[in-house]
N, C-alpha and C. Protein backbone atom coordinates (compact mmCIF):
# COMPACT_ATOMS: atom_id res chain seq x y z
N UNK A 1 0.84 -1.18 0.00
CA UNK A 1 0.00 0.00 0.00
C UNK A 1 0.89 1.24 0.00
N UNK A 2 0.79 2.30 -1.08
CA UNK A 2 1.24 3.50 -0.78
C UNK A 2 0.97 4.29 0.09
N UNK A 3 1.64 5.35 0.51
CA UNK A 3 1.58 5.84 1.78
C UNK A 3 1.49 7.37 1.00
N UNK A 4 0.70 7.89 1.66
CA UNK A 4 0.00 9.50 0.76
C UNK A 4 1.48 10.23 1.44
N UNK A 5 1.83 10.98 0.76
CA UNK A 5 3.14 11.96 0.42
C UNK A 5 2.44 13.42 0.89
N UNK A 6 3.50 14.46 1.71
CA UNK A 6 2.64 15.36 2.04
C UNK A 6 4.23 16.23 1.37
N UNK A 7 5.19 16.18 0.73
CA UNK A 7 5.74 16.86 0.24
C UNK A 7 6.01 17.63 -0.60
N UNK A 8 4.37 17.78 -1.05
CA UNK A 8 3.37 19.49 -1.60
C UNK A 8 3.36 19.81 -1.10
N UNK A 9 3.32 20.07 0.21
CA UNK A 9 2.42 21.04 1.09
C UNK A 9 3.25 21.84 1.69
N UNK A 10 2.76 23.03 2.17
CA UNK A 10 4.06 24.18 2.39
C UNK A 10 3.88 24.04 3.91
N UNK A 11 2.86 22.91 4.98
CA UNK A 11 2.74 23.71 6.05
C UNK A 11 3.94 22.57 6.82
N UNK A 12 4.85 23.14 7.87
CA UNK A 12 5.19 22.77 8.40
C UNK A 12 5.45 21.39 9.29
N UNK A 13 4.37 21.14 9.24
CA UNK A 13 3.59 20.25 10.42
C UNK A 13 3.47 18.98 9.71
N UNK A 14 2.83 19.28 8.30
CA UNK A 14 2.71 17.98 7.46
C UNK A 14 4.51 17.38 6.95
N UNK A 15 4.65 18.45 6.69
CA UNK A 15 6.51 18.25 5.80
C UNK A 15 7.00 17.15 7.12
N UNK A 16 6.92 18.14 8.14
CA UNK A 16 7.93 17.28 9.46
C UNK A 16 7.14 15.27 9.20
N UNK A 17 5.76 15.46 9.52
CA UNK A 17 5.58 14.49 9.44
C UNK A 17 5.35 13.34 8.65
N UNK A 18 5.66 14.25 7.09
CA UNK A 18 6.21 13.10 6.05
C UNK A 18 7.48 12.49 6.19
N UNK A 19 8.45 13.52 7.07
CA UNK A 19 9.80 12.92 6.89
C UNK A 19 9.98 11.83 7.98
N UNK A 20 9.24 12.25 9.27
CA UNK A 20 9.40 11.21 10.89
C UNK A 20 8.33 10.90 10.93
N UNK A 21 6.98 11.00 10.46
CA UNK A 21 5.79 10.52 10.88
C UNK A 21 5.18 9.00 10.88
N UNK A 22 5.89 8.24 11.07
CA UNK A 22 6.41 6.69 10.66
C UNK A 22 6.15 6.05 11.87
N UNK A 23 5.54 5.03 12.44
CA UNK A 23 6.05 4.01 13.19
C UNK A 23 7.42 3.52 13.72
N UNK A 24 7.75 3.16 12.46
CA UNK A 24 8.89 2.74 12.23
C UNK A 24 10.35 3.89 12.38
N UNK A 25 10.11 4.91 11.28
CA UNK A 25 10.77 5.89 11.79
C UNK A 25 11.17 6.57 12.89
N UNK A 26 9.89 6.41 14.08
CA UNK A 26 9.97 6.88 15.21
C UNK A 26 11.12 5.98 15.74
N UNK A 27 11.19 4.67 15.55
CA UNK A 27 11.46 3.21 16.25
C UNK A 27 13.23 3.72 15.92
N UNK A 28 13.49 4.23 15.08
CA UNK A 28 14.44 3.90 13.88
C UNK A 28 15.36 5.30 14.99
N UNK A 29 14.40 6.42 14.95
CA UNK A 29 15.34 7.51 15.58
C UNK A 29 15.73 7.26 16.96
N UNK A 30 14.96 6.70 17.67
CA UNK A 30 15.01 6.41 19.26
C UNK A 30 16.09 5.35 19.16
N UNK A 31 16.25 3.85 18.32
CA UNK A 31 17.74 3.28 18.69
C UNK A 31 19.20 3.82 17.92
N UNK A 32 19.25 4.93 16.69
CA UNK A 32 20.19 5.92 16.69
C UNK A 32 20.21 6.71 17.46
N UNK A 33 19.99 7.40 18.66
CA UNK A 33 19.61 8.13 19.43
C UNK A 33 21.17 7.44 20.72
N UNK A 34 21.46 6.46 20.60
CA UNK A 34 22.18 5.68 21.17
C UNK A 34 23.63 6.06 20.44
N UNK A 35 23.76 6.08 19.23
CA UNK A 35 24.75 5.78 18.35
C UNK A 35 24.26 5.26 16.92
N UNK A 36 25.56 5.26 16.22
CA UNK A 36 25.54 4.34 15.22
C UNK A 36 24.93 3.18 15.26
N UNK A 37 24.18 2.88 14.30
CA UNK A 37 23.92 0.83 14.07
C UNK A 37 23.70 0.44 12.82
N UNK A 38 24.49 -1.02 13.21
CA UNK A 38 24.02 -1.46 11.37
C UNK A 38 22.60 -2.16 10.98
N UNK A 39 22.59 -2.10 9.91
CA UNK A 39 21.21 -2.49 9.30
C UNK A 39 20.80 -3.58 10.00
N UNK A 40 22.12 -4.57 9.88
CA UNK A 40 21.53 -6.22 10.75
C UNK A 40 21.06 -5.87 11.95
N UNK A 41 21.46 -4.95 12.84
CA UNK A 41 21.42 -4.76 14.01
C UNK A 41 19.77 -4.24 14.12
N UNK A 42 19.48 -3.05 13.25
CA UNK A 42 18.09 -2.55 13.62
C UNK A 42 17.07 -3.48 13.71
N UNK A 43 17.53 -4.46 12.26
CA UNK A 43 16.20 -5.50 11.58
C UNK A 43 16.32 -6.46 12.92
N UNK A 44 16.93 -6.63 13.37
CA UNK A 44 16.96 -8.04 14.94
C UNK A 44 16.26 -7.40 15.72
N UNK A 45 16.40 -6.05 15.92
CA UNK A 45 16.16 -5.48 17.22
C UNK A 45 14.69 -4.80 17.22
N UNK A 46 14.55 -4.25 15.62
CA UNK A 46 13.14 -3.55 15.68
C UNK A 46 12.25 -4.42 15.24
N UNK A 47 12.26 -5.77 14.65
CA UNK A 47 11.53 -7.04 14.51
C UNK A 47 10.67 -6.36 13.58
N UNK A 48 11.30 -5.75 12.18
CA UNK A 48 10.70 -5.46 11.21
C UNK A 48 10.74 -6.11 9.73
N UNK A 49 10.29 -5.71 8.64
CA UNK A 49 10.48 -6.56 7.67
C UNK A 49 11.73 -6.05 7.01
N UNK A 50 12.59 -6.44 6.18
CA UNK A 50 13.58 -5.97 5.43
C UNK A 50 13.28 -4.78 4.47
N UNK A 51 12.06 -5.59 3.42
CA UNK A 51 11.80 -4.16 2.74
C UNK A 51 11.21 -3.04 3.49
N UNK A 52 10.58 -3.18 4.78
CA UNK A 52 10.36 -1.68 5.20
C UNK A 52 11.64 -1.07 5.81
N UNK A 53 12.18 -1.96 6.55
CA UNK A 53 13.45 -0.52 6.93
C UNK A 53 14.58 -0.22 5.93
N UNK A 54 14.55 -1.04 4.82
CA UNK A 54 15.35 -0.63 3.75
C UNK A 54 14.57 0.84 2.95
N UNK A 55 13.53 0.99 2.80
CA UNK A 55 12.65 1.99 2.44
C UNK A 55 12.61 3.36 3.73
N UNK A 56 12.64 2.23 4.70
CA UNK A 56 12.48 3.80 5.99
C UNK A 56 13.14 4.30 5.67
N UNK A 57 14.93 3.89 6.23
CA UNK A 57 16.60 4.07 5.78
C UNK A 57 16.37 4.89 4.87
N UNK A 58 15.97 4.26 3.61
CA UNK A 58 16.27 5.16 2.34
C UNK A 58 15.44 7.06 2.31
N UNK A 59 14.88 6.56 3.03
CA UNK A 59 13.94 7.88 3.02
C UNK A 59 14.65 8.95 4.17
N UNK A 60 14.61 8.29 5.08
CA UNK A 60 15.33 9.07 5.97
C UNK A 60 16.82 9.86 5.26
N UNK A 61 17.68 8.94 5.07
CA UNK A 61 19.02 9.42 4.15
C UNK A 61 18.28 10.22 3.46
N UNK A 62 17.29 10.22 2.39
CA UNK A 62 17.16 10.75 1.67
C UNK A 62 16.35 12.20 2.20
N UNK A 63 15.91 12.67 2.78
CA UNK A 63 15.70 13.79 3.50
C UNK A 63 16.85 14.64 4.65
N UNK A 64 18.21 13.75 4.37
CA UNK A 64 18.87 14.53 5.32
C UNK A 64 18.97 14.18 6.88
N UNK A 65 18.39 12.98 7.00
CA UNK A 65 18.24 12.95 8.68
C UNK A 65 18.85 11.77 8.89
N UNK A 66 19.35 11.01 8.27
CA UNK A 66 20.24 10.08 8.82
C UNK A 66 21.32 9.93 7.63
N UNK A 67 22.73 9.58 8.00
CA UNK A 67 23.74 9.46 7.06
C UNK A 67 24.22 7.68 7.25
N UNK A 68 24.40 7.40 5.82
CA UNK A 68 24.58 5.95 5.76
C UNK A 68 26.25 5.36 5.05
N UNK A 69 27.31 5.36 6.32
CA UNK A 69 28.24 4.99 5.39
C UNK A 69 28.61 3.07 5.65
N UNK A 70 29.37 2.81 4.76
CA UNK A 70 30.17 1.82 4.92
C UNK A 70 31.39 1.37 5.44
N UNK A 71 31.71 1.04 7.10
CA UNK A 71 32.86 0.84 7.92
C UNK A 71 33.78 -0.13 6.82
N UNK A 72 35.41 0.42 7.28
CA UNK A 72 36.16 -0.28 6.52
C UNK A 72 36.39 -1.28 7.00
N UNK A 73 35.99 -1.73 8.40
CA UNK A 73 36.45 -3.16 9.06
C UNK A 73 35.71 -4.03 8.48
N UNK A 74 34.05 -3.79 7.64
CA UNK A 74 33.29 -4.75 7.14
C UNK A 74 32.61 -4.26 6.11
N UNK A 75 33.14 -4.35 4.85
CA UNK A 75 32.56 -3.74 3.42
C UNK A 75 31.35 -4.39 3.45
N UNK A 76 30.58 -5.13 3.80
CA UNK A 76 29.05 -5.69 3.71
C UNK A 76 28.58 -4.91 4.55
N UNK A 77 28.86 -4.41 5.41
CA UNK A 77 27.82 -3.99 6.19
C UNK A 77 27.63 -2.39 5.83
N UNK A 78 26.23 -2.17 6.27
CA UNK A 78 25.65 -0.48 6.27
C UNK A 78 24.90 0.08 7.74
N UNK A 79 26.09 0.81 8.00
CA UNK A 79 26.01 1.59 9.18
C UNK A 79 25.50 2.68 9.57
N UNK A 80 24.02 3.22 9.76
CA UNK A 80 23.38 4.38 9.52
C UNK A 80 23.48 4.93 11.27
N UNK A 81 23.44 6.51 10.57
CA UNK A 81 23.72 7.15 12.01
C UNK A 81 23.24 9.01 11.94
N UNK A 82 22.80 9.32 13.32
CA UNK A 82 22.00 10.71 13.00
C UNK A 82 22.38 11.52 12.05
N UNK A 83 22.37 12.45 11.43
CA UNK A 83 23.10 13.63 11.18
C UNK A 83 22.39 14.99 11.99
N UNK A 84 22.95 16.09 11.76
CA UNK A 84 22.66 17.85 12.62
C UNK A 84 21.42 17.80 12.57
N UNK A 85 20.53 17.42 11.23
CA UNK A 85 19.13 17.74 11.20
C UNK A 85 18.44 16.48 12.56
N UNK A 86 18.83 15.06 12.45
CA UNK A 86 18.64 14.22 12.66
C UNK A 86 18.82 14.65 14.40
N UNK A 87 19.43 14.98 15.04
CA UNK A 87 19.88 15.31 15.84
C UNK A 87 18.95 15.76 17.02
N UNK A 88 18.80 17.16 15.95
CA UNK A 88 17.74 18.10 16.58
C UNK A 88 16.05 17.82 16.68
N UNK A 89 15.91 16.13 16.42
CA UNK A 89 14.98 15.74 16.67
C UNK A 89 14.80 15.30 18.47
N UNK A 90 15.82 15.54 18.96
CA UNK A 90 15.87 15.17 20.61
C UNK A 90 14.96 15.65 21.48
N UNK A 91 14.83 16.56 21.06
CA UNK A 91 13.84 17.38 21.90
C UNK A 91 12.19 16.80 21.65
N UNK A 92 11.77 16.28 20.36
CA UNK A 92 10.87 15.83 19.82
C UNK A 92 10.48 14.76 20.62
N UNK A 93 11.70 13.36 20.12
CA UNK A 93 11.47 12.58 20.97
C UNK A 93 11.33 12.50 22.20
N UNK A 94 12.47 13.43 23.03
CA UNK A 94 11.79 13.10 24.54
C UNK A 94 10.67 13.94 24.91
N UNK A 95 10.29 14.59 24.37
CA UNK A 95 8.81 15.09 24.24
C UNK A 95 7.79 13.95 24.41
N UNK A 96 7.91 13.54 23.46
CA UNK A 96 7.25 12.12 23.24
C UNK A 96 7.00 10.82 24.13
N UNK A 97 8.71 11.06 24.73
CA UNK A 97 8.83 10.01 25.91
C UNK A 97 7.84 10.32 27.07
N UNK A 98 8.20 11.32 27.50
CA UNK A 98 7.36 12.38 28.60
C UNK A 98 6.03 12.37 28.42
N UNK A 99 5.56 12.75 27.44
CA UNK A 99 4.05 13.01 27.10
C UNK A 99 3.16 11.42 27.31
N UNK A 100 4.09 10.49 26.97
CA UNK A 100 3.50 8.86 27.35
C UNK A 100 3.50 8.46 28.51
N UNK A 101 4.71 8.59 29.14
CA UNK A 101 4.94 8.61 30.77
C UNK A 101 3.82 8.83 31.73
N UNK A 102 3.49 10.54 31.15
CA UNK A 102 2.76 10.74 31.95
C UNK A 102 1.45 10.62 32.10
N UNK A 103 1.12 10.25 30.77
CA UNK A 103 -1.04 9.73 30.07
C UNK A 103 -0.81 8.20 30.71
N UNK A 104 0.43 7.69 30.59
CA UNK A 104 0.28 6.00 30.69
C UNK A 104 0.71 5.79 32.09
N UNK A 105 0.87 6.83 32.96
CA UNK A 105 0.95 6.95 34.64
C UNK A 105 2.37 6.15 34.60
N UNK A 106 3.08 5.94 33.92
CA UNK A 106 4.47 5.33 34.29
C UNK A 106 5.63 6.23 34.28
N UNK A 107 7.06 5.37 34.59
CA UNK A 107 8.18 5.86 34.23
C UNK A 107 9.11 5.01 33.87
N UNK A 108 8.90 5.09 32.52
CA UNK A 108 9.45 4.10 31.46
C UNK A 108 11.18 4.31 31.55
N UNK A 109 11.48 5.40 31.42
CA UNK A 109 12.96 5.76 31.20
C UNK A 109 13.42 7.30 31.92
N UNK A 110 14.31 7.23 32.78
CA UNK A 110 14.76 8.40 33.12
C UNK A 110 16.17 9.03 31.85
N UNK A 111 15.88 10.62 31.71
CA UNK A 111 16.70 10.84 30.98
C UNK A 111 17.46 11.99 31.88
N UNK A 112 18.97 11.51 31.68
CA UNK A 112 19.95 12.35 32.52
C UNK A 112 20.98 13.42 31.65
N UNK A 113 21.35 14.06 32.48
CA UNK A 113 22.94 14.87 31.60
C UNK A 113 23.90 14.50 32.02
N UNK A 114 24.55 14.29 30.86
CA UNK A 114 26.11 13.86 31.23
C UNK A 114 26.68 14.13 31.70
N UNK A 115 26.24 15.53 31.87
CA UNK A 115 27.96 16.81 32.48
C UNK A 115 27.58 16.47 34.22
N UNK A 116 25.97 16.30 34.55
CA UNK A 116 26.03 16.84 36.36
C UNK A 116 25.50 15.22 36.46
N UNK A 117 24.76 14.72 36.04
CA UNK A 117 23.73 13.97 36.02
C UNK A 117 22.83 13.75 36.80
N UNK A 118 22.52 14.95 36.68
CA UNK A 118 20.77 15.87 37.02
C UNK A 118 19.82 15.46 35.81
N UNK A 119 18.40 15.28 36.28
CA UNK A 119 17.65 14.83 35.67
C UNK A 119 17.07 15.98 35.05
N UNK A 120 17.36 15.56 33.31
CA UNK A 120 16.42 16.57 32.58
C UNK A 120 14.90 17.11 32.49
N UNK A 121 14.55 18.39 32.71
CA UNK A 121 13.27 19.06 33.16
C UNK A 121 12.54 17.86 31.65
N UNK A 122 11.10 17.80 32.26
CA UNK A 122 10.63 18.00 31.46
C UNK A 122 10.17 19.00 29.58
N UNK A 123 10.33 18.85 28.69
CA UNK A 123 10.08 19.46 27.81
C UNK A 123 9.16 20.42 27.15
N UNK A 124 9.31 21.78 27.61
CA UNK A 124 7.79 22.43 27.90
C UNK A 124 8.06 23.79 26.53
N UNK A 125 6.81 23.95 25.73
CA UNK A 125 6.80 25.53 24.96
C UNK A 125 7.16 26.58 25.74
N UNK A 126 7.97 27.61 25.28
CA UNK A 126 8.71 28.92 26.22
C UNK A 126 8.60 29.91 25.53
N UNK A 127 8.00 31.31 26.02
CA UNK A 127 8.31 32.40 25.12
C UNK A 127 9.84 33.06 25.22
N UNK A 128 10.20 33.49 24.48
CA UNK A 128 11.41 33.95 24.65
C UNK A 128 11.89 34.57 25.57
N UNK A 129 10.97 35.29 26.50
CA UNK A 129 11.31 35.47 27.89
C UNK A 129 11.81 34.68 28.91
N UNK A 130 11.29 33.03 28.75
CA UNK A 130 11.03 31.86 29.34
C UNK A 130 10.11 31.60 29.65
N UNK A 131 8.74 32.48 29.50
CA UNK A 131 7.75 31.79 30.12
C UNK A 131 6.94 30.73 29.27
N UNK A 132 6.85 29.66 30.41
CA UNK A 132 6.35 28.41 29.84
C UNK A 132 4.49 29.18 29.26
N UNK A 133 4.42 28.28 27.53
CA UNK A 133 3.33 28.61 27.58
C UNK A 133 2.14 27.09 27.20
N UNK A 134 1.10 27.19 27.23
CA UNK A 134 -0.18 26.51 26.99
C UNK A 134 -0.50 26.75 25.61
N UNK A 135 -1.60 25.85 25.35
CA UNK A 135 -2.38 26.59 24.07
C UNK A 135 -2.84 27.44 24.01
N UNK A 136 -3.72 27.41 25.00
CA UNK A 136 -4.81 29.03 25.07
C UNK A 136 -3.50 30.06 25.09
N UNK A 137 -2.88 30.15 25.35
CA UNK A 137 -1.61 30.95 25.43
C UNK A 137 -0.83 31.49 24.04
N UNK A 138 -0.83 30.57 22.75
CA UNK A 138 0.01 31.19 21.56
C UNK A 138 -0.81 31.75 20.80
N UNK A 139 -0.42 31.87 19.68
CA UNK A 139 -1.15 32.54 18.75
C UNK A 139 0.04 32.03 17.27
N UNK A 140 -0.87 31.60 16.18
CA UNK A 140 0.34 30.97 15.24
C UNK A 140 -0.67 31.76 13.48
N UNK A 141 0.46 32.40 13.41
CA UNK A 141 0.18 33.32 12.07
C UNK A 141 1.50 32.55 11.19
N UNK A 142 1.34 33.49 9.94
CA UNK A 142 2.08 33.23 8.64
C UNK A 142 3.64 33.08 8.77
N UNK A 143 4.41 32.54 8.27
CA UNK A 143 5.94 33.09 8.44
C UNK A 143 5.90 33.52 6.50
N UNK A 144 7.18 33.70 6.87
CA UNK A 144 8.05 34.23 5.31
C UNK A 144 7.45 33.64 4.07
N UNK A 145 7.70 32.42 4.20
CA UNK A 145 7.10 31.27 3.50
C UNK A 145 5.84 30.90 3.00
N UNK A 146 4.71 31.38 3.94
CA UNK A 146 4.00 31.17 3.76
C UNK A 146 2.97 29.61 3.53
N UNK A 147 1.96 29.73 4.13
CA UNK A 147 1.24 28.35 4.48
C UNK A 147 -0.41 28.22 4.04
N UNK A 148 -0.78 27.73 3.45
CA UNK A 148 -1.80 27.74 2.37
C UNK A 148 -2.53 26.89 3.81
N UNK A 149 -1.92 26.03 4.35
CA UNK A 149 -3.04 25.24 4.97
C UNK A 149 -3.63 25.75 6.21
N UNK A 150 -2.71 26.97 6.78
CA UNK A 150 -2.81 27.26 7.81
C UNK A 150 -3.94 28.61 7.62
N UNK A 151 -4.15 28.84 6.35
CA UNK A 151 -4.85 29.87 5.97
C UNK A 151 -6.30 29.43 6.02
N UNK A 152 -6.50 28.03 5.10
CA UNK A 152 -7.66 26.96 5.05
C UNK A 152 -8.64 26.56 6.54
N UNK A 153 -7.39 26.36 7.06
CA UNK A 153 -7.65 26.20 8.49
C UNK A 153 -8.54 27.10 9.36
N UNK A 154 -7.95 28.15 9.27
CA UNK A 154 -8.54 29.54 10.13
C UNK A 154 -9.37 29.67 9.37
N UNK A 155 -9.81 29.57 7.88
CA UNK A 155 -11.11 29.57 7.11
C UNK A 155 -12.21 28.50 7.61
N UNK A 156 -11.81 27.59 8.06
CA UNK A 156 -13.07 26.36 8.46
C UNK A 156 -13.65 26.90 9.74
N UNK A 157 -12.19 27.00 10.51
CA UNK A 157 -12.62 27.63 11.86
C UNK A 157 -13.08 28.78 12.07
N UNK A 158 -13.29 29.90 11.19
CA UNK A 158 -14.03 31.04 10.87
C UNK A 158 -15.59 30.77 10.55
N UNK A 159 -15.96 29.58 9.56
CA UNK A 159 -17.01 29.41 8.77
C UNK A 159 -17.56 28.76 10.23
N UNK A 160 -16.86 27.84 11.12
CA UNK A 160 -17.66 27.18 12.14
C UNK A 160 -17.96 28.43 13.33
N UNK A 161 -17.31 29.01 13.29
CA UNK A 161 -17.63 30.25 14.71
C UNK A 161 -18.97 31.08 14.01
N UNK A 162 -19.21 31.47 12.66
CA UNK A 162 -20.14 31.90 12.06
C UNK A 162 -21.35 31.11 12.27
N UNK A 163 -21.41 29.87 11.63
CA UNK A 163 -22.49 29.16 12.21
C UNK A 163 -23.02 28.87 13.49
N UNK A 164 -22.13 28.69 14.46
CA UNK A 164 -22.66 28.80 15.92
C UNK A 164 -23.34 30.05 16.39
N UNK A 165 -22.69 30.79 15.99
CA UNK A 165 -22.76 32.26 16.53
C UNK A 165 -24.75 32.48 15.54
N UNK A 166 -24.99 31.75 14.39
CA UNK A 166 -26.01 32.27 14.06
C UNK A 166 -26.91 30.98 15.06
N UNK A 167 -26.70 29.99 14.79
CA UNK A 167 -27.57 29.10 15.70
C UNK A 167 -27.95 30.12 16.90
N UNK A 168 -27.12 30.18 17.89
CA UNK A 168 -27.69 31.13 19.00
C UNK A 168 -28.12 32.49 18.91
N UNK A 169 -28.49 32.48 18.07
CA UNK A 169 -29.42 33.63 17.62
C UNK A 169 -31.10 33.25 17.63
């Protein structure tokens, strides 16, 4: 089955989640997240099929978020590992970690720093001041670029505040 492609779309949100929005992908960044590993290593460990993480892999490399070379100690093997973009998904994931933790009342994994090994705050939105914010709290307009969907959006949600607003009339 093909998997619908969102790499038309100018909005943010979809792009990110054509490139990581994966099962698998998720699976894929969390054991690079460790280090380097080779292909044999993921397919044992993430108990997936060959052609999908050969396709994840490829996609990932191919967007920039993971780099795939070949160690000289073993010309068969393919050794994939974060790159800068790939990287700066950390914050994402332990977002992610956190946000499960705490709906699924557990504590699956503590995450520490190397330098004190003090336990990292939770992962929270900040205005540039620092203050932590909420939803009711932002406000998300256009950038440079511009976003067709985000325009659509505030159009539905315009057309629905109209209709309520006449119902209670």
């Amino acid at each position: 089955m093909t998997r619908t492609s969102f790499k038309h779309r100018d909005c943010p949100i979809a792009l990110g989640s054509d490139a990581i929005g994966d099962k698998w992908k998720i699976q894929i960044l969390r054991n690079l997240l460790f280090g380097a590993w080779r292909y044999d290593d993921l397919l044992k460990n993430l108990n997936i099929s060959s052609k999908v993480l050969s396709n994840r892999l490829a996609e990932m490399v191919n967007d920039g978020i993971l780099s795939k070379c070949t160690p000289a100690s073993d010309k068969r093997a393919r050794l994939y590992s974060l790159t800068d973009k790939g990287r700066e998904l950390l914050p994402m994931l332990i977002t992610l970690a956190q946000w499960n933790d705490r709906w699924e009342g557990t504590e699956s994994i503590k995450i520490f720093s190397k330098n004190n090994y003090l336990p990292i705050e939770n992962v929270a939105v900040r205005s540039i001041t620092g203050e932590q914010q909420q939803l009711d709290d932002i406000l998300i307009s256009e950038g440079k670029s511009g976003c067709s969907d985000l325009l659509s959006i505030r159009e539905i949600v315009k057309n629905r505040k109209s209709l309520s607003k006449n119902r209670e009339q």
